[in-house]
C-alpha atoms as a PDB file:
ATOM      1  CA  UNK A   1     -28.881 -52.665  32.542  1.00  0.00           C
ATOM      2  CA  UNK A   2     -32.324 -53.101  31.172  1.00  0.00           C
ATOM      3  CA  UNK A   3     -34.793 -50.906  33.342  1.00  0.00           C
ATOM      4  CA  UNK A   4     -38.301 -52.295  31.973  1.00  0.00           C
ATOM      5  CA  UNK A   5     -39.270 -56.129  32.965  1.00  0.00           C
ATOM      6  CA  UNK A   6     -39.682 -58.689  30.226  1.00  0.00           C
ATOM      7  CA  UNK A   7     -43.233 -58.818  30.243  1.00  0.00           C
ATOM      8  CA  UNK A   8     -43.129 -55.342  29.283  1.00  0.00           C
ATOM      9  CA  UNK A   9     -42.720 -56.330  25.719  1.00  0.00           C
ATOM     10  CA  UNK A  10     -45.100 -55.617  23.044  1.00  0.00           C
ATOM     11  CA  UNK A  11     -44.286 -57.544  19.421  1.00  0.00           C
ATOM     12  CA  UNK A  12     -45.049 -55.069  16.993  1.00  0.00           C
ATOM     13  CA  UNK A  13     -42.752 -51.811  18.777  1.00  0.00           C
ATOM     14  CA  UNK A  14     -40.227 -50.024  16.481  1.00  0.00           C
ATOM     15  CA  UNK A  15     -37.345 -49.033  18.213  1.00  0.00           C
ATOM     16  CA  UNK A  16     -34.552 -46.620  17.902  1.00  0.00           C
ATOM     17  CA  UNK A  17     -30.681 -47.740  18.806  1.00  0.00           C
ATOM     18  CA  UNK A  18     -28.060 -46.103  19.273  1.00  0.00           C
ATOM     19  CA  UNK A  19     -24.287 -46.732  18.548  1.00  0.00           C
ATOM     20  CA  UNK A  20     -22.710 -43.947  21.232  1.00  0.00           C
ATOM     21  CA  UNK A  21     -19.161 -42.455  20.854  1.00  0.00           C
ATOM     22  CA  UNK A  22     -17.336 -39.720  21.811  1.00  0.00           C
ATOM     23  CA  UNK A  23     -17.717 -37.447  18.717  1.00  0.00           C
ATOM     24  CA  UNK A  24     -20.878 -39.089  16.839  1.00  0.00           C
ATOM     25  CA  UNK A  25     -23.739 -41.271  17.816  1.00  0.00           C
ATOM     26  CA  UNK A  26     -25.014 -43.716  15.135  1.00  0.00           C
ATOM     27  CA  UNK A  27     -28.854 -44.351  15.311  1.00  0.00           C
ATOM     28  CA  UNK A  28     -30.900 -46.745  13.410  1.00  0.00           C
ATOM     29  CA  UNK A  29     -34.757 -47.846  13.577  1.00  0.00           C
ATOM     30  CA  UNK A  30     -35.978 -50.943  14.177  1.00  0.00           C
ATOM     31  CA  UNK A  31     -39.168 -53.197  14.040  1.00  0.00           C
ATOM     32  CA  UNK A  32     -40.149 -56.208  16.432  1.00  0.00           C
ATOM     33  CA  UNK A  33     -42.557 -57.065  14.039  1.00  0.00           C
ATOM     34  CA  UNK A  34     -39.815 -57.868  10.950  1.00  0.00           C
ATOM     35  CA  UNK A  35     -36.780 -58.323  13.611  1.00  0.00           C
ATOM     36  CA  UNK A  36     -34.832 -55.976  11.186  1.00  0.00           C
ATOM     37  CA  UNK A  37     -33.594 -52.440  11.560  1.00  0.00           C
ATOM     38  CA  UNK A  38     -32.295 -49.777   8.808  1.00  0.00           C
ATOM     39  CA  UNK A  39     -29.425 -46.921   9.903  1.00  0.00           C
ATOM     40  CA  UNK A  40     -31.176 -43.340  10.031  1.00  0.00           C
ATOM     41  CA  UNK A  41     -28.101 -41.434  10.521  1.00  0.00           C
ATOM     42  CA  UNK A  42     -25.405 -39.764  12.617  1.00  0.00           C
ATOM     43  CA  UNK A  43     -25.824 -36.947  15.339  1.00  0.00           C
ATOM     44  CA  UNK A  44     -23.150 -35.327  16.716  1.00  0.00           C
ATOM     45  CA  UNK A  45     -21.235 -35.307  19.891  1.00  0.00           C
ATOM     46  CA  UNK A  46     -18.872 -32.958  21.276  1.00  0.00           C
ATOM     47  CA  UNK A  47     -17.547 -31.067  23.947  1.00  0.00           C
ATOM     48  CA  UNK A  48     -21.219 -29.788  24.919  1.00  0.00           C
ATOM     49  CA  UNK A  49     -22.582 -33.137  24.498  1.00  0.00           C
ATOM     50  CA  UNK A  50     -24.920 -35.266  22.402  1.00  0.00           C
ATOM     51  CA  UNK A  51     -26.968 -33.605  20.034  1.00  0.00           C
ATOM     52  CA  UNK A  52     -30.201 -33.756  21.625  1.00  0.00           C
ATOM     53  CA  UNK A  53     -32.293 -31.113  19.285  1.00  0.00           C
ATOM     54  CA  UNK A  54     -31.646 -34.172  16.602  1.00  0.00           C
ATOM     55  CA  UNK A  55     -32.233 -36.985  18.851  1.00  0.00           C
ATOM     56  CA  UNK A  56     -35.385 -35.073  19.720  1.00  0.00           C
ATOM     57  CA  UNK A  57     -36.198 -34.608  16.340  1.00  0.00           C
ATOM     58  CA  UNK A  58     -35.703 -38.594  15.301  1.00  0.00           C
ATOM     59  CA  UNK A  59     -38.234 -39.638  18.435  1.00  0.00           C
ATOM     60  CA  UNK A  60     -40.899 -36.904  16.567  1.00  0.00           C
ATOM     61  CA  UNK A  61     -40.209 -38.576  13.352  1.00  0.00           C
ATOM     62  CA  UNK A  62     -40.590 -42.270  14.279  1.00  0.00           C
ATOM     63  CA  UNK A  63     -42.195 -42.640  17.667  1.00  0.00           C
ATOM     64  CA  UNK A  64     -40.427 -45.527  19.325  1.00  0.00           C
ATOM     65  CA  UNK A  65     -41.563 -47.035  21.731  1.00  0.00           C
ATOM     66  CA  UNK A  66     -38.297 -47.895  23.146  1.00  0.00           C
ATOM     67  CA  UNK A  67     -34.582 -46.786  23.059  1.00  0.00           C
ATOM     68  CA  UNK A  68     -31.869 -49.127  23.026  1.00  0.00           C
ATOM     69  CA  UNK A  69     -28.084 -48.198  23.752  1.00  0.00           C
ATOM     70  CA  UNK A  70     -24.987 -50.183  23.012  1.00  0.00           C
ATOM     71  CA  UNK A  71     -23.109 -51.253  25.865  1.00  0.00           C
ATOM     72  CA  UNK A  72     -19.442 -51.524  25.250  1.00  0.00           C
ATOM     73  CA  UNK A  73     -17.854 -54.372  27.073  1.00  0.00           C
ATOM     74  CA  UNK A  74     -14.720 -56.342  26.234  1.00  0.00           C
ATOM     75  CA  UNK A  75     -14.196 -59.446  24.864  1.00  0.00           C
ATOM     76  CA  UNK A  76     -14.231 -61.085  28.505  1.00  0.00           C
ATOM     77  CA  UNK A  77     -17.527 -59.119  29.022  1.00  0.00           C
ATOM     78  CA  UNK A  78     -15.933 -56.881  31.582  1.00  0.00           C
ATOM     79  CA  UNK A  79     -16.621 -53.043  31.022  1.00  0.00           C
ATOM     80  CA  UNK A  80     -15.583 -51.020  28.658  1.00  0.00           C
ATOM     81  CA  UNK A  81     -13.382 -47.645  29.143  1.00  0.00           C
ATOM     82  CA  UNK A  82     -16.763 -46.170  27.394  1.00  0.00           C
ATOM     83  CA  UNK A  83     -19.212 -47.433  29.938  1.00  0.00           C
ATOM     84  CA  UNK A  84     -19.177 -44.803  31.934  1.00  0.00           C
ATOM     85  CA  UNK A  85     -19.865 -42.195  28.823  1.00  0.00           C
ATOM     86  CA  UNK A  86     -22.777 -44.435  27.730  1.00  0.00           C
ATOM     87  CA  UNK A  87     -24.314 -45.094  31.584  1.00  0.00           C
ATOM     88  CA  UNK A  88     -24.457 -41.102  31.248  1.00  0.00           C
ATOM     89  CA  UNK A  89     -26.091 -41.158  27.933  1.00  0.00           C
ATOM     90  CA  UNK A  90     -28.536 -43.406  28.774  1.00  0.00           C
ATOM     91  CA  UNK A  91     -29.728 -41.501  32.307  1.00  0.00           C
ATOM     92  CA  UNK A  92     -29.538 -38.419  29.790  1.00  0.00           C
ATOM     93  CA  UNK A  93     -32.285 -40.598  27.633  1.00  0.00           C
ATOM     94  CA  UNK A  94     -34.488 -40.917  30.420  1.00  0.00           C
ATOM     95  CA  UNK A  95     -36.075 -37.537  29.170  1.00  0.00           C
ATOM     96  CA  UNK A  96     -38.146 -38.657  26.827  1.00  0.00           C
ATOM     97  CA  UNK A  97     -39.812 -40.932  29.323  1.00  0.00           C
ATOM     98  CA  UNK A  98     -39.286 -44.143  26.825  1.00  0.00           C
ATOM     99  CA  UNK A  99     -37.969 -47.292  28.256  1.00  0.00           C
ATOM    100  CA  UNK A 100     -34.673 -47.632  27.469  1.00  0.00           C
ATOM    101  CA  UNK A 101     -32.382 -50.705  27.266  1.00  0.00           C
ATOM    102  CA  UNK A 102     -28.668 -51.429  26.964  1.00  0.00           C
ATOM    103  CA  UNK A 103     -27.196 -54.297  24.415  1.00  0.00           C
ATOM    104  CA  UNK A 104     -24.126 -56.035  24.137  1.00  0.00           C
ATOM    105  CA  UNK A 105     -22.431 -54.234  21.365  1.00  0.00           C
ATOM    106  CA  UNK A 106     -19.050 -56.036  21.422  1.00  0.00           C
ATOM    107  CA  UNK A 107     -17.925 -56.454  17.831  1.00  0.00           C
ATOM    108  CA  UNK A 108     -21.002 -54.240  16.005  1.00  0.00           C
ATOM    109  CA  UNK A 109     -18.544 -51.688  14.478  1.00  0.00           C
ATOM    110  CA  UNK A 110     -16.175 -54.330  13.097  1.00  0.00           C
ATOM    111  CA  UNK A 111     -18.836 -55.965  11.566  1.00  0.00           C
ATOM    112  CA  UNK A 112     -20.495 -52.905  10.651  1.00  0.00           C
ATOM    113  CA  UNK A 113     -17.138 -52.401   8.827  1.00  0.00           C
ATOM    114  CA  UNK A 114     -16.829 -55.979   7.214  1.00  0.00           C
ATOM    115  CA  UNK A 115     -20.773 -55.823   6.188  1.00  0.00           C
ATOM    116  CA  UNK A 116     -20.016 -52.413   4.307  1.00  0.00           C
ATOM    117  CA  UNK A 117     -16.986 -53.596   3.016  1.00  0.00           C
ATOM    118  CA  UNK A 118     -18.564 -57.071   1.362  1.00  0.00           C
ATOM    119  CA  UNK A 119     -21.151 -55.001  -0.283  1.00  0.00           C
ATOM    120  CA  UNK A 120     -18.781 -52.358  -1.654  1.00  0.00           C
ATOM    121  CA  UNK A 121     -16.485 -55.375  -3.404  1.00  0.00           C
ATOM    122  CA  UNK A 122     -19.716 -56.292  -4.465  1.00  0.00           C
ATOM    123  CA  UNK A 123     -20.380 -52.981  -6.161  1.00  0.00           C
ATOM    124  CA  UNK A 124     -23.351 -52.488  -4.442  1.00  0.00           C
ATOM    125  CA  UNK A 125     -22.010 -49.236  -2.693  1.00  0.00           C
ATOM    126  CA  UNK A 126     -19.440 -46.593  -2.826  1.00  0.00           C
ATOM    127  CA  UNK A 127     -17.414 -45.414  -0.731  1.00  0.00           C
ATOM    128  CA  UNK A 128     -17.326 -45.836   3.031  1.00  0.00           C
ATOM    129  CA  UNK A 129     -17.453 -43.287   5.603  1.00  0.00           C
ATOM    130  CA  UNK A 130     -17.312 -43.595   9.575  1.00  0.00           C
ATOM    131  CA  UNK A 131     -20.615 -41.949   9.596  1.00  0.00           C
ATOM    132  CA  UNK A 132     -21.789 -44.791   7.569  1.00  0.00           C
ATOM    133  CA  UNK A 133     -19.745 -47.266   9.995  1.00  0.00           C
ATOM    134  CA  UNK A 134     -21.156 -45.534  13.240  1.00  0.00           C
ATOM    135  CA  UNK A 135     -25.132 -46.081  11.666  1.00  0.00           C
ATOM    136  CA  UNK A 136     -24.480 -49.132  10.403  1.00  0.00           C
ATOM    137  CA  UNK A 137     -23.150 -50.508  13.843  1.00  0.00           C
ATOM    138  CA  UNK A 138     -26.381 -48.675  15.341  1.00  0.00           C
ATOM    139  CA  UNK A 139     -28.193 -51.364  13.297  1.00  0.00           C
ATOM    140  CA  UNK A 140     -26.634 -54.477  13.948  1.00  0.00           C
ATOM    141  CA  UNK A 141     -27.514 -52.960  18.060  1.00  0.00           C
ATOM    142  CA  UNK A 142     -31.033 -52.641  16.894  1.00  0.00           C
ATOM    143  CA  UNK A 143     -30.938 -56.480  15.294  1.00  0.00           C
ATOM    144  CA  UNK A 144     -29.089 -57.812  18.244  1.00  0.00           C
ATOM    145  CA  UNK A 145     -31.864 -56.356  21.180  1.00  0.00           C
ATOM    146  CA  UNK A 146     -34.451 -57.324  18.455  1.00  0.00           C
ATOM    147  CA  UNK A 147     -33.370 -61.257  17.629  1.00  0.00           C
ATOM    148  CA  UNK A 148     -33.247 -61.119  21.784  1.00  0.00           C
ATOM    149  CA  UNK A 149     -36.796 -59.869  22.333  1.00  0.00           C
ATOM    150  CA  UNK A 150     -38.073 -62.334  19.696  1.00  0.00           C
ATOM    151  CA  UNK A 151     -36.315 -65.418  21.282  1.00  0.00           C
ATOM    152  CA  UNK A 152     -37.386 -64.387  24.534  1.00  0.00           C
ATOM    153  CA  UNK A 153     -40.898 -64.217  23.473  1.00  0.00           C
ATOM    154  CA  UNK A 154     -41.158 -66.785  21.499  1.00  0.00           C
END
């Protein structure tokens, strides 16, 4: 569902993904230049919608120049029971006038889950919350549109 054409990339854009759901959206920023993306945070979502004061305030703060939006398919690639929520996130993007694309996102929160999981046995972290699951999936997103655009270009 990618609405800008592949020429339209540039190889040093940092990028902003987004891991939606129902009650929180998981964002983390990434850079075409490294291929590698960090998790920023959560903003809410609720019965009056995404949080888009924060989202607003996360486009101010790192200037993507792209958005990219997990796509939730299942393991057949068929559509997931979320598409529909996420199509409607994604027109809501259009706003800020950024190009935004959709990734494959099967799998991110599991191993999202499994990443934070090795590094807490590891003692490199405490404990785990979904918050930290939900940004953490936002970056493997990020890294998965990112190892994409650089095999594409390259």
């Amino acid at each position: 569902m990618p609405d800008t054409p592949e020429h339209d990339y540039s190889p040093t854009e940092t990028i902003l993904a987004f891991d939606f759901g129902l009650r929180r959206i998981g964002v983390a920023v990434g850079q075409t230049i490294t291929g590698s993306a960090s998790p920023l945070r959560v903003v809410s979502n609720g019965d009056r919608g995404p949080d888009f004061e924060s989202i607003s305030a996360l486009i101010g703060e790192w200037q993507p120049a792209r958005l990219i939006v997990g796509l939730p398919l299942h393991a057949d690639g068929s559509p997931g029971e979320m598409q529909s929520h996420v199509t409607e996130f994604v027109r809501q993007l259009w706003r800020y006038r950024l190009p935004t694309d959709t990734v494959d996102e099967r799998y991110t929160s599991l191993e999202a889950e499994a990443a934070l999981k090795n590094a807490r046995a590891a003692g490199s972290r405490g404990r785990i919350s979904k918050e930290t699951i939900d940004s953490a999936a936002a970056v493997f997103i990020a890294e998965r549109y990112l190892a994409s655009r650089l095999s594409a270009a390259g």
